[in-house]
Protein backbone atom coordinates (compact mmCIF):
# COMPACT_ATOMS: atom_id res chain seq x y z
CA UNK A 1 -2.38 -18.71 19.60
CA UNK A 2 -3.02 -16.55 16.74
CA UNK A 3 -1.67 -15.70 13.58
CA UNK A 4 0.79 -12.73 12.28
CA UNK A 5 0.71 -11.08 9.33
CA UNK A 6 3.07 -8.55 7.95
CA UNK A 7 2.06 -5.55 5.39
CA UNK A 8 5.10 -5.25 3.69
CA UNK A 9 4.83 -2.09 2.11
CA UNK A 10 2.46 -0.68 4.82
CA UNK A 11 -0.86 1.23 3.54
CA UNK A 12 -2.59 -0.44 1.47
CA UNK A 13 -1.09 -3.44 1.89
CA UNK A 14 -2.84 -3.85 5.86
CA UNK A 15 -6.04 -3.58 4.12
CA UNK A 16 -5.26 -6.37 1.80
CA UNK A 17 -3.64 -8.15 5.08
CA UNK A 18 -7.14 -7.72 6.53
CA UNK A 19 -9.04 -9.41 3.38
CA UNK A 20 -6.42 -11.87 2.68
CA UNK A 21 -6.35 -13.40 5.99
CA UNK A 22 -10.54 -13.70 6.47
CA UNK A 23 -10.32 -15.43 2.86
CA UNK A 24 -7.52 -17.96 4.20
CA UNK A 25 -8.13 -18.40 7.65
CA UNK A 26 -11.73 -17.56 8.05
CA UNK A 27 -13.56 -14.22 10.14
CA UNK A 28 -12.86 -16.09 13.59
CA UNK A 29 -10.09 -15.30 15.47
CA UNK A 30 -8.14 -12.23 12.95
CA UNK A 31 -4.81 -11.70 12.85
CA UNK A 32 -2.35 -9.11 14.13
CA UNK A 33 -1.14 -7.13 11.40
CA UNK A 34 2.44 -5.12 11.80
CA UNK A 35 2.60 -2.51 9.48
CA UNK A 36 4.09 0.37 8.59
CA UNK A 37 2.22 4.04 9.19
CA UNK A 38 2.98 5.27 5.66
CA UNK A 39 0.61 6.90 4.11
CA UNK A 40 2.37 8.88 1.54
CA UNK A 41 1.18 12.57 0.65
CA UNK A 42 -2.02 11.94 -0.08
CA UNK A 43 -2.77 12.24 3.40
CA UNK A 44 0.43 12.47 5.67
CA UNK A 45 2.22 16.33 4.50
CA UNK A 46 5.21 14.91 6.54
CA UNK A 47 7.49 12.67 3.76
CA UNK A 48 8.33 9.09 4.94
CA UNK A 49 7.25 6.81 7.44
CA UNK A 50 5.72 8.12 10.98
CA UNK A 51 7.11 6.80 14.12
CA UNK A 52 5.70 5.68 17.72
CA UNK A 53 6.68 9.53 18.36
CA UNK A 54 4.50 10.55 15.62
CA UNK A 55 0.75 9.08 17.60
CA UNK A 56 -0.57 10.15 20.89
CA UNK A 57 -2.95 7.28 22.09
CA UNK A 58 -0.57 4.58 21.18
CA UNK A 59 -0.86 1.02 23.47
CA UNK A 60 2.87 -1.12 24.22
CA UNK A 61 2.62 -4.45 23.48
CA UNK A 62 5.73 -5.22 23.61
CA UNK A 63 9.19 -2.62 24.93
CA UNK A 64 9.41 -1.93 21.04
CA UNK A 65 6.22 -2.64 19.55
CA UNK A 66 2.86 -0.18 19.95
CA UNK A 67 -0.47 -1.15 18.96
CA UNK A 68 -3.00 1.51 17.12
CA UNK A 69 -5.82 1.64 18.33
CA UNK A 70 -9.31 3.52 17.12
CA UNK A 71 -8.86 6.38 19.37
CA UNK A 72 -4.78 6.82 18.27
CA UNK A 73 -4.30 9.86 16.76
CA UNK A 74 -1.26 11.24 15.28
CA UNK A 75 0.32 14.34 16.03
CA UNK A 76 -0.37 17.66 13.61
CA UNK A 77 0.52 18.05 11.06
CA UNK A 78 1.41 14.38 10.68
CA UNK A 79 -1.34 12.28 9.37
CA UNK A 80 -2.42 8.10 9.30
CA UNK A 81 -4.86 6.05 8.24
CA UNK A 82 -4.01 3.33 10.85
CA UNK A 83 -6.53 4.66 13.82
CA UNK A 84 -9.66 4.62 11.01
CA UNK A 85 -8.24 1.01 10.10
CA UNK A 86 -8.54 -0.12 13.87
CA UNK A 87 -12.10 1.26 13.99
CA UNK A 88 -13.34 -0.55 10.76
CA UNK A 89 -11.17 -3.81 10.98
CA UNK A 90 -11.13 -6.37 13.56
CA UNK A 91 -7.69 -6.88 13.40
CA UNK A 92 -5.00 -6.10 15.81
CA UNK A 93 -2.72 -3.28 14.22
CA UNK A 94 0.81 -3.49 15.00
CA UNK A 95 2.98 -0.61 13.79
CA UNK A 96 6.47 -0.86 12.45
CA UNK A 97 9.33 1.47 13.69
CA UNK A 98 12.00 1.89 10.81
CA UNK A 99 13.75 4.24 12.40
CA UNK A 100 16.51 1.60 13.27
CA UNK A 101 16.31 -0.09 10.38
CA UNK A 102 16.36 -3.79 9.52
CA UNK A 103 18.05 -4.57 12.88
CA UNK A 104 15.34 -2.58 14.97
CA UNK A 105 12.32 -4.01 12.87
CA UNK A 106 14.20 -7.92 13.92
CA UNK A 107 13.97 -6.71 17.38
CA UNK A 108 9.99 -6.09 17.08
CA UNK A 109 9.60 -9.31 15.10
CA UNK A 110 10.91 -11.10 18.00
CA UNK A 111 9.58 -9.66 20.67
CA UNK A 112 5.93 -10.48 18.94
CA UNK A 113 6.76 -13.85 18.33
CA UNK A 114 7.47 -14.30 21.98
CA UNK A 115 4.61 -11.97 23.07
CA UNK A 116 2.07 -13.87 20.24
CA UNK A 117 3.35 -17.43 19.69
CA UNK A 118 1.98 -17.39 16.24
CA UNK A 119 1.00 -20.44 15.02
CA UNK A 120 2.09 -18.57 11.19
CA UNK A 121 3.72 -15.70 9.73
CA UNK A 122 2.66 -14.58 6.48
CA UNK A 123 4.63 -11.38 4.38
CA UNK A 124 2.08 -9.70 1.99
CA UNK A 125 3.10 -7.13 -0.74
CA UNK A 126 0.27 -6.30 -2.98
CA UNK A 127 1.88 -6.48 -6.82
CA UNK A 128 5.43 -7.77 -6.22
CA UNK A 129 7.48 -4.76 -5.68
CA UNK A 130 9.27 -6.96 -3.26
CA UNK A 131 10.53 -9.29 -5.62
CA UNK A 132 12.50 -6.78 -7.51
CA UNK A 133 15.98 -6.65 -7.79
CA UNK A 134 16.56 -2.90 -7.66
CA UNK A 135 17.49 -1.67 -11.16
CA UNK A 136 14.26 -1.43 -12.83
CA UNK A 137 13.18 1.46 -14.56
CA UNK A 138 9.81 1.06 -13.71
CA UNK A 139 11.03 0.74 -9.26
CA UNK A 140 9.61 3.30 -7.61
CA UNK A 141 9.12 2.81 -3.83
CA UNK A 142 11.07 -0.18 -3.02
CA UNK A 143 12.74 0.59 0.72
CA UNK A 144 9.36 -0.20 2.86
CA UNK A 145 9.45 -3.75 1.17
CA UNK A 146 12.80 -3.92 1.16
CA UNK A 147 13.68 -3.32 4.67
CA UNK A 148 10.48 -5.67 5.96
CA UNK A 149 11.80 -8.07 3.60
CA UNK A 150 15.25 -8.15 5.39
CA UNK A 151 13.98 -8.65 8.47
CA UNK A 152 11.86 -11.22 8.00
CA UNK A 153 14.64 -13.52 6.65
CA UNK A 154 16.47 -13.33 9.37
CA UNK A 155 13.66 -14.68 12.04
CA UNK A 156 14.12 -18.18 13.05
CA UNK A 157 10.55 -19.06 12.65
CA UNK A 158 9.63 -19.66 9.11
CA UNK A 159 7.68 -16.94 7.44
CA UNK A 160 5.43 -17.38 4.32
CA UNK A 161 5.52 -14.32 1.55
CA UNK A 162 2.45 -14.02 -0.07
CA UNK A 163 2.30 -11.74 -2.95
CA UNK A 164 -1.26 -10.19 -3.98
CA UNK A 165 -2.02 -8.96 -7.15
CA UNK A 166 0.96 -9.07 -9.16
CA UNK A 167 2.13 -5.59 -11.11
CA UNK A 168 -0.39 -4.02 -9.47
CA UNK A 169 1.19 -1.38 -7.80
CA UNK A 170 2.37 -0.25 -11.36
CA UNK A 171 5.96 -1.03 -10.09
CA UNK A 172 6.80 -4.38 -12.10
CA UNK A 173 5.13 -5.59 -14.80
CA UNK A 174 3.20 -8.88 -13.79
CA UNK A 175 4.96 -10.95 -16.50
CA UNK A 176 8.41 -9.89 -15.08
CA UNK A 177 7.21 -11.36 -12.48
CA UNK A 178 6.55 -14.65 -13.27
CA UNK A 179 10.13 -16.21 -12.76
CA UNK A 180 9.28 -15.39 -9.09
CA UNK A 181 6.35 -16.63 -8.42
CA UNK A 182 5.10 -20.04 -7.28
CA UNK A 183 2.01 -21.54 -7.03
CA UNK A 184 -1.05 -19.75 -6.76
CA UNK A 185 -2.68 -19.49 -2.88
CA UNK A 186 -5.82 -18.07 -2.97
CA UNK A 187 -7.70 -16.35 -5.96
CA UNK A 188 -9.66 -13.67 -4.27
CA UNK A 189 -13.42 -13.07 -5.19
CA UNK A 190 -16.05 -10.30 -4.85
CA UNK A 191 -17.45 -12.24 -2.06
CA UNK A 192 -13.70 -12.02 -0.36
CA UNK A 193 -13.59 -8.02 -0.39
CA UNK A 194 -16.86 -7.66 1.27
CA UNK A 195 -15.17 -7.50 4.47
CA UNK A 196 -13.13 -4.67 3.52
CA UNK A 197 -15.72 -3.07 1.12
CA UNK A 198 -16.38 -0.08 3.73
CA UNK A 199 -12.57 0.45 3.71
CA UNK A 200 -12.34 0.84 0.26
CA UNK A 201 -14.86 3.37 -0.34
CA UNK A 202 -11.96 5.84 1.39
CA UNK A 203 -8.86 4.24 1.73
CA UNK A 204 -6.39 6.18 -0.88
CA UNK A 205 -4.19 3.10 -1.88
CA UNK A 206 -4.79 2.61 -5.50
CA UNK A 207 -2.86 -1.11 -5.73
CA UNK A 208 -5.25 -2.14 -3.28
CA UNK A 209 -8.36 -0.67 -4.66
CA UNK A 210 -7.38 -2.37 -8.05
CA UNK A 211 -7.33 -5.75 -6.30
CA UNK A 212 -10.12 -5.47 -4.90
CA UNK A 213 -11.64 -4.41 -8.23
CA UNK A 214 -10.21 -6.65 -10.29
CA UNK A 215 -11.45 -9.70 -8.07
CA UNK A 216 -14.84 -8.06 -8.14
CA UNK A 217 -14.57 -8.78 -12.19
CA UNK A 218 -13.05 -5.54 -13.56
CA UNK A 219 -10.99 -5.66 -16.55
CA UNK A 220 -9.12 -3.01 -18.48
CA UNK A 221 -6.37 -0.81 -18.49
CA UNK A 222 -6.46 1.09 -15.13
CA UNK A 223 -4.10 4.60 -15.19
CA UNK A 224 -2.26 5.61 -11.54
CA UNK A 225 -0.52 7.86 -9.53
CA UNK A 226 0.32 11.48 -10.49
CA UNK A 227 2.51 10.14 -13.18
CA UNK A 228 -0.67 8.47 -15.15
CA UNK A 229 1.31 4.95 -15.14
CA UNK A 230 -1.31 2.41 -17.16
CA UNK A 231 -1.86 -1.02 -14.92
CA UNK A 232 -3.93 -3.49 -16.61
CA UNK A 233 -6.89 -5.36 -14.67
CA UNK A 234 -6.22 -9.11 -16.15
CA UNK A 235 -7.15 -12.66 -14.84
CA UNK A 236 -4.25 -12.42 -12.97
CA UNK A 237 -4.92 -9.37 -11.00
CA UNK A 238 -7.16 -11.16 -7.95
CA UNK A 239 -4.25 -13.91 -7.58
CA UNK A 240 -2.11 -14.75 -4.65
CA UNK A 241 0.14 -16.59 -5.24
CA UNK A 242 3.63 -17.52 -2.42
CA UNK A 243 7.01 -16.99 -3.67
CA UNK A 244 9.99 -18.39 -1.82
CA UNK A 245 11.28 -15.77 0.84
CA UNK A 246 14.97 -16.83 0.38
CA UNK A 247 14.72 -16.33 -2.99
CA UNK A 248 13.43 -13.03 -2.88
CA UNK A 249 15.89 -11.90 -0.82
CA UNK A 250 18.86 -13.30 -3.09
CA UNK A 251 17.09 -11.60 -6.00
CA UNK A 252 16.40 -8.25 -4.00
CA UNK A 253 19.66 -6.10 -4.26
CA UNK A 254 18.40 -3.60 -2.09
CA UNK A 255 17.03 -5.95 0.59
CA UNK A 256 20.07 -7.57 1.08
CA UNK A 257 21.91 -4.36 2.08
CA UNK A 258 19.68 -3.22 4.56
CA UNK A 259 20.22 -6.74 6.18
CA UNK A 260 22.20 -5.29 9.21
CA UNK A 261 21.00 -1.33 8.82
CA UNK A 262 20.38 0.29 11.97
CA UNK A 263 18.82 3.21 10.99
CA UNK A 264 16.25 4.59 8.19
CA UNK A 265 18.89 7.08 7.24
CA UNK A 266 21.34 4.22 6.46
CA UNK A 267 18.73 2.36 4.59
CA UNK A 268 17.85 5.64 2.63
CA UNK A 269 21.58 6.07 1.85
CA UNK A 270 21.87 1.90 0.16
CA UNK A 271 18.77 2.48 -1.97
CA UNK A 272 20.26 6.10 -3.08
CA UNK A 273 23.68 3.93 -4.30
CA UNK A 274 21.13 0.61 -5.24
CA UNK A 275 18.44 2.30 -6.97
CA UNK A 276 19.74 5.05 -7.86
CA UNK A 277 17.34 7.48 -5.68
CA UNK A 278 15.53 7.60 -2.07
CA UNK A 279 11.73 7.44 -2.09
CA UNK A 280 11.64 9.47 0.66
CA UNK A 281 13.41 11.93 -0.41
CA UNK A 282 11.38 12.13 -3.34
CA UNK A 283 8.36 12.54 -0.75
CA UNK A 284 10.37 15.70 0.26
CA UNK A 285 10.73 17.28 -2.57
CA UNK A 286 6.83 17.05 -3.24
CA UNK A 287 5.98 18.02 -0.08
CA UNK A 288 8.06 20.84 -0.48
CA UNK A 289 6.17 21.64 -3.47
CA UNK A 290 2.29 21.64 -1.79
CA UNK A 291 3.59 23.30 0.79
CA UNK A 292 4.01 26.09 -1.34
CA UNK A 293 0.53 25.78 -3.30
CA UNK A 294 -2.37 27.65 -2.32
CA UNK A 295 -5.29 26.10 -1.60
CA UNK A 296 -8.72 26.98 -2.78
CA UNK A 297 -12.13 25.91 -2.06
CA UNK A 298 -12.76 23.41 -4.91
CA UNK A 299 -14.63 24.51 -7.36
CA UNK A 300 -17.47 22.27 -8.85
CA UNK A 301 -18.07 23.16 -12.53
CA UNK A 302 -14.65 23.54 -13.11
CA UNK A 303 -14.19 20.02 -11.71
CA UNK A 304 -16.32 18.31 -13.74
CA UNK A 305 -15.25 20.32 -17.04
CA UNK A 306 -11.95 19.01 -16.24
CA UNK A 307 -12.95 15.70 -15.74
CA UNK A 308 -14.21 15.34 -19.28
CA UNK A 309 -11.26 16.99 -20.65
CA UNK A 310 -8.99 14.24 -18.71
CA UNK A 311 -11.29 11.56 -19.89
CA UNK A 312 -11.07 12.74 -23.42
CA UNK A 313 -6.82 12.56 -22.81
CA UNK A 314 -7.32 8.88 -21.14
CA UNK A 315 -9.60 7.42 -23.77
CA UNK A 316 -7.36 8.65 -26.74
CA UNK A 317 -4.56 6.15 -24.51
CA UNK A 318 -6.74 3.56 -24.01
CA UNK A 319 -7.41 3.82 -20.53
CA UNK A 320 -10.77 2.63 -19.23
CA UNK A 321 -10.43 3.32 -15.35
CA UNK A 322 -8.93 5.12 -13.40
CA UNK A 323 -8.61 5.89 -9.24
CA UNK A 324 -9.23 8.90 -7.17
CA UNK A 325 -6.33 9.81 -6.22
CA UNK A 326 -4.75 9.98 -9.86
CA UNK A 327 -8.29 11.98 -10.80
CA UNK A 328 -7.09 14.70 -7.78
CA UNK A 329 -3.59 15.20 -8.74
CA UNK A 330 -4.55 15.24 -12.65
CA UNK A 331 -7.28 18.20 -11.67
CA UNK A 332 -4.85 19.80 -10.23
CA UNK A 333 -6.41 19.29 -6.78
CA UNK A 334 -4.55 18.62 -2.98
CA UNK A 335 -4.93 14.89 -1.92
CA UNK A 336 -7.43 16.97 1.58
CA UNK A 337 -9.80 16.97 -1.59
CA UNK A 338 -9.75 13.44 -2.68
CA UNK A 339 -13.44 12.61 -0.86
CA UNK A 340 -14.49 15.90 -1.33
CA UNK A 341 -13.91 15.20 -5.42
CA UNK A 342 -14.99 11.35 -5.30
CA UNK A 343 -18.28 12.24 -3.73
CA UNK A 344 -18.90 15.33 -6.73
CA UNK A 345 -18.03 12.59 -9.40
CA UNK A 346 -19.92 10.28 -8.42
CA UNK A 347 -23.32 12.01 -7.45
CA UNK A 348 -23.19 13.78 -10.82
CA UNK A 349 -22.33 10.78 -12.94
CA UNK A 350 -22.98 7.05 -10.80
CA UNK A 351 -23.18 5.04 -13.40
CA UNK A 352 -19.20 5.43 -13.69
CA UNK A 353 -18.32 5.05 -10.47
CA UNK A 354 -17.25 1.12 -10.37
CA UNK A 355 -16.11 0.76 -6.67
CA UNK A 356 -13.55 1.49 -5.72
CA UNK A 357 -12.48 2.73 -8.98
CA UNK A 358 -13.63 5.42 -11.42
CA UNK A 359 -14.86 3.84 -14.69
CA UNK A 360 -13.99 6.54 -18.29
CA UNK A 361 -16.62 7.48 -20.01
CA UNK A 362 -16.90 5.98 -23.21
CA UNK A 363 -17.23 9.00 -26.16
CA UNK A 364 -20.59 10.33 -27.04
């Protein structure tokens, strides 16, 4: 007997998977966590989500499902964070196939529950992207959620979704989330991420490294992604609280679509007419673009001049932290530099660096 648990979104949301389920269950015994390889740009060049096809080094668990393990790598120029994950975590890592859609992610489901006889099934999404119902203005990556979403509500066993952290991913706003939400699970402390603290010092998901943050104590208004989106780090942020899985699904637009998809490309075509776009091919358009950039060896002055310049910009909007990743893209810098930038800012200036995040200097 153990226990499954299902990272939504993929990434970032494994990681939280990982803390989540030694703060609920306990360190004995860890879960198997299915997940997406999804890494986005910041360190896969190839857009989308990578397949079985994409690893050499992969186990079978099951005829459809492949476990990662440490010494998994995936194939240039493709890139994952999943075979690091399975060095650092004691957890089982499952990976999800999308390529056949909702009806092909059912078919691993299943075969897991019969391979696993889980004694529970929990469905995390760090900040609540899941609950949406497709026309927000603020949606930007819903299909991952989406599609795990719809496959989960159709599995006979029932499955418990957890969400982490709501409007932390900068998607939804927590307070649209409220409606959605029941009672609160778990409120996560600092002595909750220590399990995952060695993660977080390189793992690039920012809604992630905000939770962990924020249950670590950090308040403020936390800026994002390489469109500067401001998140605030409230009371709220280190929640978990379960929402009802049929409702989400009634409420998701999208996820009910993809219900009986059989393919990514059909799933990418519903969120297109949904939503109004694809996130992956918004991933190809970018990728297109860094393709074409040259890159150069980075360049520390100029870094950290730019760094005060940025802070200068941030303060004026009242931001007070900010993550990594949003620091490389704002300097201009490819996401291969992310560590090599984290480890200039913080050895010149520690006393901002307020793990995982990176605190903004207050004005001389």
């Amino acid at each position: 007997m153990t226990r499954l648990i299902v990272a939504a979104g993929g990434g970032g949301d494994a990681v939280a998977a990982a803390m989540l389920d030694a703060a609920l269950y306990g360190a004995e015994d860890p879960a198997v966590i299915l997940t997406y390889a999804w890494d986005r740009l910041i360190v896969d060049p190839l857009p989308g989500p990578r397949s079985p096809a994409d690893f050499n080094g992969l186990r079978q668990l099951t005829p459809s499902v492949y476990l990662v393990p440490a010494d998994a790598e995936p194939v240039a120029p493709a890139g994952s964070t999943l075979p690091r994950l399975a060095a650092e975590l004691p957890h089982s890592l499952a990976l999800i196939d999308p390529r056949r859609g909702a009806v092909g992610i059912v078919q691993q489901l299943d075969e897991l529950l019969a391979e696993l006889s889980p004694e529970s099934v929990d469905l995390l999404d760090v900040g609540g992207d899941i609950l949406a119902r497709g026309d927000e203005p603020t949606l930007k990556s819903p299909l991952a959620d989406a599609l795990t979403l719809a496959a989960c509500a159709q599995l006979q066993m029932p499955v418990r979704l957890l969400i982490a952290g709501p409007g932390l991913d900068g998607e939804l706003p927590a307070g649209d989330l409220i409606e959605a939400l029941g009672p609160i699970a778990h409120t996560l402390t600092a002595e909750d991420v220590e399990p995952i603290a060695s993660v977080l010092e390189w793992h690039p998901s920012e809604a992630t490294a905000m939770l962990g943050a924020a249950a670590r104590g950090v308040r403020g208004l936390c800026e994002i992604r390489d469109a500067g989106l401001p998140v605030p780090l409230t009371d709220e942020g280190p929640t978990v609280h379960e929402a009802d899985l049929d409702d989400a699904l009634h409420r998701n637009t999208l996820s009910r679509a993809l219900v009986s998809t059989s393919s990514l490309e059909e799933a990418e075509q519903h969120s297109r007419e949904i939503c109004g776009y694809s996130e992956i091919d918004y991933e190809r358009n970018k990728a297109l673009w860094l393709s074409e950039q040259r890159a150069v060896p980075l360049d520390p002055d100029n870094a950290l001049g730019e760094l005060s310049r940025f802070e200068a910009e941030a303060r004026g909007r009242g931001v007070t932290h900010t993550t990594f990743r949003r620091l490389t893209e704002s300097l201009g810098l490819p996401g291969s530099q992310r560590q090599e930038l984290r480890a200039l800012l913080i050895a010149n200036h520690p006393d901002q660096y307020t793990a995982p995040l990176w605190s903004i200097a207050t004005s001389s």
